[in-house]
PDB file of N, CA and C in Angstrom:
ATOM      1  N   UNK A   1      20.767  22.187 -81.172  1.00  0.00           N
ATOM      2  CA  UNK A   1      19.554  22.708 -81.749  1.00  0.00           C
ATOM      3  C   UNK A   1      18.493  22.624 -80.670  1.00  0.00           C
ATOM      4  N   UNK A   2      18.172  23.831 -80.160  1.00  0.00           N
ATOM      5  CA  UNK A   2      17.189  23.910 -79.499  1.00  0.00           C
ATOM      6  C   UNK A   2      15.685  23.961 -80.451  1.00  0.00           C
ATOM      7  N   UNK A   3      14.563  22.707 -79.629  1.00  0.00           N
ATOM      8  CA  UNK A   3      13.204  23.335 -79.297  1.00  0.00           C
ATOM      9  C   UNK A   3      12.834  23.571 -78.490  1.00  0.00           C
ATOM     10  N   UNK A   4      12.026  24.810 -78.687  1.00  0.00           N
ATOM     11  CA  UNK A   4      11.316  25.539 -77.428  1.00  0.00           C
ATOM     12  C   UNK A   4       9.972  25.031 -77.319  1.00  0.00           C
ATOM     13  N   UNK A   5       9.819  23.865 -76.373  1.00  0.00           N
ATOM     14  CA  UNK A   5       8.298  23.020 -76.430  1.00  0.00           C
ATOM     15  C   UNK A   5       7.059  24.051 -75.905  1.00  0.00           C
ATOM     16  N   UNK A   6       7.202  24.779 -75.061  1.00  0.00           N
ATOM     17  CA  UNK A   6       6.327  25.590 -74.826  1.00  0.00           C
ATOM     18  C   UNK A   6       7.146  27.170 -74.985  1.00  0.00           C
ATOM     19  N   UNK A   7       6.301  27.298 -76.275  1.00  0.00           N
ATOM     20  CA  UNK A   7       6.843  29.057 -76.830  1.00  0.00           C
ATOM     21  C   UNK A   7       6.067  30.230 -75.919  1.00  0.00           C
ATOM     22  N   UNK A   8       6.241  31.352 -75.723  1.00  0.00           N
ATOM     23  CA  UNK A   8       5.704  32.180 -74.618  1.00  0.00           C
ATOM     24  C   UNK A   8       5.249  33.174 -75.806  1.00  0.00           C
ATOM     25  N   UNK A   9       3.996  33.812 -75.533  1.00  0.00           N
ATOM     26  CA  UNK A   9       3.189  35.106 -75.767  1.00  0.00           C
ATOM     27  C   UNK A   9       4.552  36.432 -75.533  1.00  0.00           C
ATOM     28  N   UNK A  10       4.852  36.572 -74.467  1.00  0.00           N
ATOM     29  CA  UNK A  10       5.596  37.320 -73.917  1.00  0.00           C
ATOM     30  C   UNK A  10       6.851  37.403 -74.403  1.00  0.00           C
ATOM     31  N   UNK A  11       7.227  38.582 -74.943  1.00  0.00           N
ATOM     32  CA  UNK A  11       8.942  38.768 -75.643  1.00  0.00           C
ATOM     33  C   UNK A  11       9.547  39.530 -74.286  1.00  0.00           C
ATOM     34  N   UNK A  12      10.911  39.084 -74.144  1.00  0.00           N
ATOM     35  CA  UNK A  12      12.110  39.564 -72.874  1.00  0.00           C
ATOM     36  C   UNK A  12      13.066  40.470 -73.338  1.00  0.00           C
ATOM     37  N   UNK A  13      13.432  39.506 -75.258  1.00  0.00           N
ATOM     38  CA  UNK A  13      14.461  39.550 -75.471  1.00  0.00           C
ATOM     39  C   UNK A  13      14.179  41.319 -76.036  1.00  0.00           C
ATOM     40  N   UNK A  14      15.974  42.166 -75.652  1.00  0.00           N
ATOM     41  CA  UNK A  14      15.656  42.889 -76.322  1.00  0.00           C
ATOM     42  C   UNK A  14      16.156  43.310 -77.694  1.00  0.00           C
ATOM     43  N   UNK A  15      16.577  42.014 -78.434  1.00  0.00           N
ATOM     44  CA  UNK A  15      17.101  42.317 -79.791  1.00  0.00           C
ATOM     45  C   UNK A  15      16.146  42.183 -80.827  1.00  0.00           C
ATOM     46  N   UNK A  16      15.911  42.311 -82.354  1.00  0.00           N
ATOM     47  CA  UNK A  16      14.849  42.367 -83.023  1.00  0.00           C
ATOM     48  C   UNK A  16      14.680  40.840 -83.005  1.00  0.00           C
ATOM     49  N   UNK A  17      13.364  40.449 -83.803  1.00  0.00           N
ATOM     50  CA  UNK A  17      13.139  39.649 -84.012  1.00  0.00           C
ATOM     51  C   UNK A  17      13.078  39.031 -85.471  1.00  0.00           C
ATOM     52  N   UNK A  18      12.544  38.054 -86.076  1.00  0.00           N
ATOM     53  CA  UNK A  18      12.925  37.677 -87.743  1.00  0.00           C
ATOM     54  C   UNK A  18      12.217  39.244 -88.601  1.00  0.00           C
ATOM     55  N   UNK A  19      11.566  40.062 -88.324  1.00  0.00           N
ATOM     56  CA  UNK A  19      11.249  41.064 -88.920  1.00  0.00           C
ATOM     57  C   UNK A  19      12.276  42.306 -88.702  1.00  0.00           C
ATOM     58  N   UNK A  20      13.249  41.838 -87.741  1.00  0.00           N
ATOM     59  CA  UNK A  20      13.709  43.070 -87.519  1.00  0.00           C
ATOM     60  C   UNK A  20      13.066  44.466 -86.442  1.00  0.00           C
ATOM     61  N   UNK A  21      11.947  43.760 -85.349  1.00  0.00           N
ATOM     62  CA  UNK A  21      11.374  44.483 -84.632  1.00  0.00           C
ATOM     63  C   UNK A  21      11.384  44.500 -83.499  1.00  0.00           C
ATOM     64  N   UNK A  22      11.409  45.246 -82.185  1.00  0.00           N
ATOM     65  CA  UNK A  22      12.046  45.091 -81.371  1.00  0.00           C
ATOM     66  C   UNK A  22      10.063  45.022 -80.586  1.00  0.00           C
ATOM     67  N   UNK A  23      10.347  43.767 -79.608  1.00  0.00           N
ATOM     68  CA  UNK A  23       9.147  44.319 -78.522  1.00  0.00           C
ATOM     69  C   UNK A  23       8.775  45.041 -77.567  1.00  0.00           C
ATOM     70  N   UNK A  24       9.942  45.634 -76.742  1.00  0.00           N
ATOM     71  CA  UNK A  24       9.867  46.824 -76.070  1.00  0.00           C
ATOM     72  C   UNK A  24      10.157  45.795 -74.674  1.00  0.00           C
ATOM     73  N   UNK A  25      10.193  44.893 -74.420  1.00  0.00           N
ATOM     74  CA  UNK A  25      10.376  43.681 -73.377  1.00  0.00           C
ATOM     75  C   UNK A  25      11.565  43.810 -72.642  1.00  0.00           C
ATOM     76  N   UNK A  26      11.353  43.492 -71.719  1.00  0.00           N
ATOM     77  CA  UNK A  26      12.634  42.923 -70.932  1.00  0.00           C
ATOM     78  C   UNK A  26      12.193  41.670 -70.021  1.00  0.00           C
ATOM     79  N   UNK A  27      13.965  41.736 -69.091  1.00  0.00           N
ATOM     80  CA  UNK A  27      13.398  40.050 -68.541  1.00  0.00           C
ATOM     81  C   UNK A  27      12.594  40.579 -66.881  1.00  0.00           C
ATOM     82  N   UNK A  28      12.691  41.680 -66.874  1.00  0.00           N
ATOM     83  CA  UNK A  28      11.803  42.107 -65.483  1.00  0.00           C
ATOM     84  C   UNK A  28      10.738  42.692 -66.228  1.00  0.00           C
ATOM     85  N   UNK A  29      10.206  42.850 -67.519  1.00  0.00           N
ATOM     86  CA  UNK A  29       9.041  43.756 -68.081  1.00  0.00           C
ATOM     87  C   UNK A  29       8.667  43.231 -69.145  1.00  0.00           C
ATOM     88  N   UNK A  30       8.507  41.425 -69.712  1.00  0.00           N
ATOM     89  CA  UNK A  30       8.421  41.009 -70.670  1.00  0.00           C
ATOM     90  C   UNK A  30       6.641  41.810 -71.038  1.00  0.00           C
ATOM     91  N   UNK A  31       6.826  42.183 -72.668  1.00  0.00           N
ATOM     92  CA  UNK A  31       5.905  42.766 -73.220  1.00  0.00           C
ATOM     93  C   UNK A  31       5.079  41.512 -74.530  1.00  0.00           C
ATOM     94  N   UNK A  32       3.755  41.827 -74.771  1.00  0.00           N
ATOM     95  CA  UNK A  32       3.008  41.064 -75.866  1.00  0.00           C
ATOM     96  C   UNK A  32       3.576  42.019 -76.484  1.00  0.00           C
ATOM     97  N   UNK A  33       3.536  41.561 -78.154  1.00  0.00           N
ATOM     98  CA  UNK A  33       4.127  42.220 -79.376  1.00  0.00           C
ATOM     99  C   UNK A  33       2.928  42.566 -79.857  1.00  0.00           C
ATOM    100  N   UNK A  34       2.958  43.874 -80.450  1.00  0.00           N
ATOM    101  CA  UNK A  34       1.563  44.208 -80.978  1.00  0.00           C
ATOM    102  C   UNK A  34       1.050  43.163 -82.064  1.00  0.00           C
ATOM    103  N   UNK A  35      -0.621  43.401 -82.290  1.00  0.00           N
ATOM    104  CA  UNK A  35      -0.892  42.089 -82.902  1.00  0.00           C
ATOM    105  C   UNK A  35      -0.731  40.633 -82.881  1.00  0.00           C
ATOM    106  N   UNK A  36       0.051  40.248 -81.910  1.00  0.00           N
ATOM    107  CA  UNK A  36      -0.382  38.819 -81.729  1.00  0.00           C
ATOM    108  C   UNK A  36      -1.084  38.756 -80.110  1.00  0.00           C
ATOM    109  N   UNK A  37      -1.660  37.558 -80.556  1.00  0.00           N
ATOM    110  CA  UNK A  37      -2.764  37.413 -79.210  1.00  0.00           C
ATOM    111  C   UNK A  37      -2.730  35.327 -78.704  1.00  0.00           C
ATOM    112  N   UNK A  38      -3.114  35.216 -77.840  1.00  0.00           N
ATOM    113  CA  UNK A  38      -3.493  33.961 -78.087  1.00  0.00           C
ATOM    114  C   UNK A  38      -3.163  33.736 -76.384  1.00  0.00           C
ATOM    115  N   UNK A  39      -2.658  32.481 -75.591  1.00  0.00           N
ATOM    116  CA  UNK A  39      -2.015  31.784 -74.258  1.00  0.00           C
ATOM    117  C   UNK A  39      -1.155  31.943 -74.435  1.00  0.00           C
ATOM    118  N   UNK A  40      -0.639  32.161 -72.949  1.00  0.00           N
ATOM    119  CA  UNK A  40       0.481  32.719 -72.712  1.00  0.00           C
ATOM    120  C   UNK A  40       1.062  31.563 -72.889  1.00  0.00           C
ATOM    121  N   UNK A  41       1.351  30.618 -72.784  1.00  0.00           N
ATOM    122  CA  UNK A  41       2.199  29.432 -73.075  1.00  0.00           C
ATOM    123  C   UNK A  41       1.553  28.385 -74.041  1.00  0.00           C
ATOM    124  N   UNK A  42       2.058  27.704 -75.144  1.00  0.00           N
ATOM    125  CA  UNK A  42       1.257  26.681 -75.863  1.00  0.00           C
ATOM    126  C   UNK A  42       2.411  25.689 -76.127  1.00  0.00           C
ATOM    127  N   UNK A  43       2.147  24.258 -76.174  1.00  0.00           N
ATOM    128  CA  UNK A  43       2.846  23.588 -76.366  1.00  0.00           C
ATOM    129  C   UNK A  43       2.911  23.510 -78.355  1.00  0.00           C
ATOM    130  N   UNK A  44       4.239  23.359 -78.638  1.00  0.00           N
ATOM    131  CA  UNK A  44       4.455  23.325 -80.005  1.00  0.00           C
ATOM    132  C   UNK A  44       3.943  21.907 -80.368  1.00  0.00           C
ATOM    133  N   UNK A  45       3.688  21.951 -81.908  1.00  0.00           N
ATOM    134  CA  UNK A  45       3.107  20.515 -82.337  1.00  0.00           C
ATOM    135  C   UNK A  45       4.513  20.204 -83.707  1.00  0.00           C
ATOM    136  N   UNK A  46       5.524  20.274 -83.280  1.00  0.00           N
ATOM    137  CA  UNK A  46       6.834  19.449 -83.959  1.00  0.00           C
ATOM    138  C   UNK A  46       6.818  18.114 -83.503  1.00  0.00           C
ATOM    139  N   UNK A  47       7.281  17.529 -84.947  1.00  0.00           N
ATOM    140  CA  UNK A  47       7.652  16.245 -84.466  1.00  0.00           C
ATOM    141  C   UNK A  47       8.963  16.154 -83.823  1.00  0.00           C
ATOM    142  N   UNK A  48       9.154  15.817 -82.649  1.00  0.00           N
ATOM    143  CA  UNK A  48      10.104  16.208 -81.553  1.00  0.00           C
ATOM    144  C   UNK A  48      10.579  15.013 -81.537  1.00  0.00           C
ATOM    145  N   UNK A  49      10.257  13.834 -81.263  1.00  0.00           N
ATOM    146  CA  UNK A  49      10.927  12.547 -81.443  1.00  0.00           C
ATOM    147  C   UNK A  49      11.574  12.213 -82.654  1.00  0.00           C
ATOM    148  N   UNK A  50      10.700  12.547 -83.777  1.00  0.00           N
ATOM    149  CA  UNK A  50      11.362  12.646 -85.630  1.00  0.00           C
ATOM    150  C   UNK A  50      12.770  13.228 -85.095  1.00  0.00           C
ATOM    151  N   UNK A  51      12.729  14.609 -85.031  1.00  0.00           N
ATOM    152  CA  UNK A  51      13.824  15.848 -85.324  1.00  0.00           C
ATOM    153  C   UNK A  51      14.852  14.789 -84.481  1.00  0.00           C
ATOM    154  N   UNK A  52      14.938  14.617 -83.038  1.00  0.00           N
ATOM    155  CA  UNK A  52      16.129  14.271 -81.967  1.00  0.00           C
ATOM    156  C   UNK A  52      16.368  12.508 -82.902  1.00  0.00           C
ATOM    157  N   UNK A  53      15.639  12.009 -83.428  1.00  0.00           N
ATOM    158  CA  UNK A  53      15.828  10.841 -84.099  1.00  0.00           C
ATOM    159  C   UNK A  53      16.866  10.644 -85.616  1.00  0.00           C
ATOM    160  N   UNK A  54      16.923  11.958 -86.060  1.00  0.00           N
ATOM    161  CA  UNK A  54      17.576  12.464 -87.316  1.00  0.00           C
ATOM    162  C   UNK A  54      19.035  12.667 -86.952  1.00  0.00           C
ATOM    163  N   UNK A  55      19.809  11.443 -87.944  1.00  0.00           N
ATOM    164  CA  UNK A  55      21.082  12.140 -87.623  1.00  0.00           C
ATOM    165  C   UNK A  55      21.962  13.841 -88.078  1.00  0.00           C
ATOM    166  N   UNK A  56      22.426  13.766 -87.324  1.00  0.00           N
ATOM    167  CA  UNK A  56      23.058  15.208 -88.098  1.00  0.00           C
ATOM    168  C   UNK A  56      24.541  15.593 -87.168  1.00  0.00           C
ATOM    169  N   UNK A  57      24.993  16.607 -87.128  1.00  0.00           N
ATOM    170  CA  UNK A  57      26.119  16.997 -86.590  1.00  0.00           C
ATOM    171  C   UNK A  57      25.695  18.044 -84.897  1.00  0.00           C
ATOM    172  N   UNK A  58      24.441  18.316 -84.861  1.00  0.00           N
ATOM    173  CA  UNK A  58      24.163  18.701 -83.450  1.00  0.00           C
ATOM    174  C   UNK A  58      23.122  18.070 -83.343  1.00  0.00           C
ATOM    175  N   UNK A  59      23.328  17.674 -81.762  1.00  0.00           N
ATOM    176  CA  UNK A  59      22.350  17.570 -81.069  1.00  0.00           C
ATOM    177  C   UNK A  59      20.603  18.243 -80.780  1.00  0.00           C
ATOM    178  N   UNK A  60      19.664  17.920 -80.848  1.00  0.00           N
ATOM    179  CA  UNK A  60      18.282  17.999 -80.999  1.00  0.00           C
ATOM    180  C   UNK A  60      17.617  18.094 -79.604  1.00  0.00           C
ATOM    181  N   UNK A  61      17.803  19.135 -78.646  1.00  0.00           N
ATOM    182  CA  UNK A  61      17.216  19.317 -77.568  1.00  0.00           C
ATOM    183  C   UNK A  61      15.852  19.882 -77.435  1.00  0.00           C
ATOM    184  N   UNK A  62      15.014  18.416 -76.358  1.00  0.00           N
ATOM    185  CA  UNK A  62      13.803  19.023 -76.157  1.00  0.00           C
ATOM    186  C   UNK A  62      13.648  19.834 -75.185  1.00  0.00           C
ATOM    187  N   UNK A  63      13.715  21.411 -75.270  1.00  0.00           N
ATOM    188  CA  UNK A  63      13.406  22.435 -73.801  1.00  0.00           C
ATOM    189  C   UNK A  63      12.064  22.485 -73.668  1.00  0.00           C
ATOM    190  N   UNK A  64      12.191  22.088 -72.176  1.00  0.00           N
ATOM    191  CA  UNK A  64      11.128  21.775 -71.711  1.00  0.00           C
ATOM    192  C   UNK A  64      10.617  22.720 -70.428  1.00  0.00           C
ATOM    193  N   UNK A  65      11.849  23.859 -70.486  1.00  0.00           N
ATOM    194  CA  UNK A  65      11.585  24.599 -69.921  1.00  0.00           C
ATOM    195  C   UNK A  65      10.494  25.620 -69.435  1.00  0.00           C
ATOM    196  N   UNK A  66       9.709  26.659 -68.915  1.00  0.00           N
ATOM    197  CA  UNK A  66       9.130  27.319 -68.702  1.00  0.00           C
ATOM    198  C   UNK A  66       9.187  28.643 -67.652  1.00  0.00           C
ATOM    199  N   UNK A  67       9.430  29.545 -67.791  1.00  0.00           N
ATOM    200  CA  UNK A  67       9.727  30.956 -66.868  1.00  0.00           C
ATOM    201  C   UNK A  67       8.368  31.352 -66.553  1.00  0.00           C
ATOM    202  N   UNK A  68       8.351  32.305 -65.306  1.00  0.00           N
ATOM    203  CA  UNK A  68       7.130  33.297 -65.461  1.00  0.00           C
ATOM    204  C   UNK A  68       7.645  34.098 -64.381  1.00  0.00           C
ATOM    205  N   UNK A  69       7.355  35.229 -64.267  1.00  0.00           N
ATOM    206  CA  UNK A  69       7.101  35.925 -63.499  1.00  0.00           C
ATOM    207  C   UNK A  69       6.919  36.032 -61.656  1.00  0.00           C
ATOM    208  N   UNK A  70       5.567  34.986 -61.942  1.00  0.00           N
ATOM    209  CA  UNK A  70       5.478  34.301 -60.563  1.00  0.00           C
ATOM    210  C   UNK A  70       5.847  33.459 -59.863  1.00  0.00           C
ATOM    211  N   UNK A  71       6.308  32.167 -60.967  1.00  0.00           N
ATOM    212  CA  UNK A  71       6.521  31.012 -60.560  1.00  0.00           C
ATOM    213  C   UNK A  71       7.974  30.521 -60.647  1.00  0.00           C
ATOM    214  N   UNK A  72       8.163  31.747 -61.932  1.00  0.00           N
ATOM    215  CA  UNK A  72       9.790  31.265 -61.999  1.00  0.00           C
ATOM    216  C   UNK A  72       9.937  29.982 -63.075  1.00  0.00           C
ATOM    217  N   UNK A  73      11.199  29.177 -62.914  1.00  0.00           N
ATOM    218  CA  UNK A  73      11.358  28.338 -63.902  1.00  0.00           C
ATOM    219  C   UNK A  73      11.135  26.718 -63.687  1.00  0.00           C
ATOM    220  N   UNK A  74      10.161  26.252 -64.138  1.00  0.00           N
ATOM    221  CA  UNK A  74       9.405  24.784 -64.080  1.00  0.00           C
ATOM    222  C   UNK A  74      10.051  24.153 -65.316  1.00  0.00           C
ATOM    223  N   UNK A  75      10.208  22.575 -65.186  1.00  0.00           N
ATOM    224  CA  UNK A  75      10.159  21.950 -66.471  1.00  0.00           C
ATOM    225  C   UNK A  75       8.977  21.719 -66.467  1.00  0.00           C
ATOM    226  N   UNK A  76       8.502  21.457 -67.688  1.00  0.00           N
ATOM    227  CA  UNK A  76       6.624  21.275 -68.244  1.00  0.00           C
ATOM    228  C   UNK A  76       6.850  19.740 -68.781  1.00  0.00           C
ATOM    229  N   UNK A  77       5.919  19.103 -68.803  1.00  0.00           N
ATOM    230  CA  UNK A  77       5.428  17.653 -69.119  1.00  0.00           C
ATOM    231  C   UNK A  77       5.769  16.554 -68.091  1.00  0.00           C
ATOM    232  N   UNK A  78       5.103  15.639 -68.736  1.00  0.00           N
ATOM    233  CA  UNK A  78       5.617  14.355 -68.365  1.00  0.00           C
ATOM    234  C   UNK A  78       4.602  14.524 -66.691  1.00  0.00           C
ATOM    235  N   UNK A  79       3.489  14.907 -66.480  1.00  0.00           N
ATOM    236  CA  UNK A  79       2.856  15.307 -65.643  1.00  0.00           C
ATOM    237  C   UNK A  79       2.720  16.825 -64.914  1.00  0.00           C
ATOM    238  N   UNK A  80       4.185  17.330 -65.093  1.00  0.00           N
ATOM    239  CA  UNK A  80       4.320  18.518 -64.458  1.00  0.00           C
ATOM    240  C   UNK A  80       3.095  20.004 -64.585  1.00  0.00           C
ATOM    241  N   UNK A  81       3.338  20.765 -63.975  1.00  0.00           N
ATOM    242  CA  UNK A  81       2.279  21.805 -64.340  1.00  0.00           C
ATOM    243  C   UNK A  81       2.863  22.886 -65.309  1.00  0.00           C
ATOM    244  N   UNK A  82       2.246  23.477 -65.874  1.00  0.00           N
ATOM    245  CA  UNK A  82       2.561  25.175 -66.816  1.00  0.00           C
ATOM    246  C   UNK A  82       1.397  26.023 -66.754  1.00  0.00           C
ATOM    247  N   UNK A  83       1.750  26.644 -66.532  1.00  0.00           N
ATOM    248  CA  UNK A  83       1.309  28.363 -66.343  1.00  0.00           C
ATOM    249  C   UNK A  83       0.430  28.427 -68.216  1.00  0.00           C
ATOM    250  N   UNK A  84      -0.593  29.001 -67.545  1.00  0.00           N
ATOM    251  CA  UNK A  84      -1.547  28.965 -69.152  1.00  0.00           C
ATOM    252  C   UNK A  84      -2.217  30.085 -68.391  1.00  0.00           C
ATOM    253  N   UNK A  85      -2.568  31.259 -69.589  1.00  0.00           N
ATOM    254  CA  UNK A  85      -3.518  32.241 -69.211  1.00  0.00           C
ATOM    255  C   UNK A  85      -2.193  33.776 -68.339  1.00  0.00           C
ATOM    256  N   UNK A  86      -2.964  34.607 -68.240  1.00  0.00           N
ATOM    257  CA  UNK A  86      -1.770  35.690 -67.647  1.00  0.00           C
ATOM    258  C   UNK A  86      -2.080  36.058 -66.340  1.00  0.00           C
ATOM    259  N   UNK A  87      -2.565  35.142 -65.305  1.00  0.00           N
ATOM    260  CA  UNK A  87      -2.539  35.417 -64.001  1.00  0.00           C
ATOM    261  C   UNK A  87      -1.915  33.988 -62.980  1.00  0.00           C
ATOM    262  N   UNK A  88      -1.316  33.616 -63.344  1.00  0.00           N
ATOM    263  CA  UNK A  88      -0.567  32.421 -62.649  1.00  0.00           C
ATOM    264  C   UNK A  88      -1.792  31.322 -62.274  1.00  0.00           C
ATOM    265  N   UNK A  89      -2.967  31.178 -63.529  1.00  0.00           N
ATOM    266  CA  UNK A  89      -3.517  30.249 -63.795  1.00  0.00           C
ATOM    267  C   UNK A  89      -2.590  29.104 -64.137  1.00  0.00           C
ATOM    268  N   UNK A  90      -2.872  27.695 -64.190  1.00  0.00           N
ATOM    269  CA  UNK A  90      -2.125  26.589 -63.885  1.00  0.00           C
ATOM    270  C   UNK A  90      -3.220  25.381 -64.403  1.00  0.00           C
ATOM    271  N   UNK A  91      -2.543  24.641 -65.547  1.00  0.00           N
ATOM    272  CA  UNK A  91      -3.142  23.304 -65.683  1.00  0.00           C
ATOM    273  C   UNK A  91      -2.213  21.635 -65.590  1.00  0.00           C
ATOM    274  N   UNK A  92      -3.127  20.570 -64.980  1.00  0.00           N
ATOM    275  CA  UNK A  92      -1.991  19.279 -65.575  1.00  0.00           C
ATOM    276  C   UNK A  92      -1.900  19.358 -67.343  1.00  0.00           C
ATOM    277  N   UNK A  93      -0.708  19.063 -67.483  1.00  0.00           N
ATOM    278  CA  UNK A  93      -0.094  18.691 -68.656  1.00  0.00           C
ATOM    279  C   UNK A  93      -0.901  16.789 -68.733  1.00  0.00           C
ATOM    280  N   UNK A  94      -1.096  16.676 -69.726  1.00  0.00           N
ATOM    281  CA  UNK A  94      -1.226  14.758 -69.758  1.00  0.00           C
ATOM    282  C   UNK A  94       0.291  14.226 -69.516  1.00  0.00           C
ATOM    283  N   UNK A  95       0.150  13.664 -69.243  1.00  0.00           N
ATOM    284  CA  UNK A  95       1.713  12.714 -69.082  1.00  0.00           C
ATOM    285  C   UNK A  95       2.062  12.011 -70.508  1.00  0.00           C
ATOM    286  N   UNK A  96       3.452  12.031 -70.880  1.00  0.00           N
ATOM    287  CA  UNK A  96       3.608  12.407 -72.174  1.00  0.00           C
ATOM    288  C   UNK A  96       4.458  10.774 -72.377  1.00  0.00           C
TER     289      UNK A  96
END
């Protein structure tokens, strides 16, 4: 069971999504979906220690991953940097 700790503005994928809608994206042309707006990257507010703490039959992975364009693929936290904003703007994360 994947979480995606920092979810992206930007759709790649090109299959629909829970509506059944496609974003027009790819992974060389990721597109915003009409109507939503907001940072390009935000960290999710799940309880992430709860979930990986719960027994069950799969595993509870925190992705901590991050892609972009410019920078390519970073892990985020624990001090590291992430890409915020849509020009390869950059903030510290707090150390987690």
């Amino acid at each position: 069971f994947d979480l995606e700790r920092f979810p992206g503005l930007r759709r790649s994928a090109e299959t629909p999504d829970n509506r059944n809608v496609t974003s027009g994206g790819s992974q060389t042309s990721p597109q915003v979906p009409p109507g939503l707006a907001g940072p390009e990257f935000l960290e999710f507010t799940l309880p992430a220690a709860a979930m990986a703490a719960t027994p069950g039959r799969w595993q509870v992975r925190d992705n901590r991953r991050v892609t972009s364009l410019e920078r390519g693929e970073v892990i985020a936290g624990g001090g590291a940097q992430r890409r915020h904003g849509g020009r390869g703007v950059w903030r510290r994360l707090p150390v987690q």
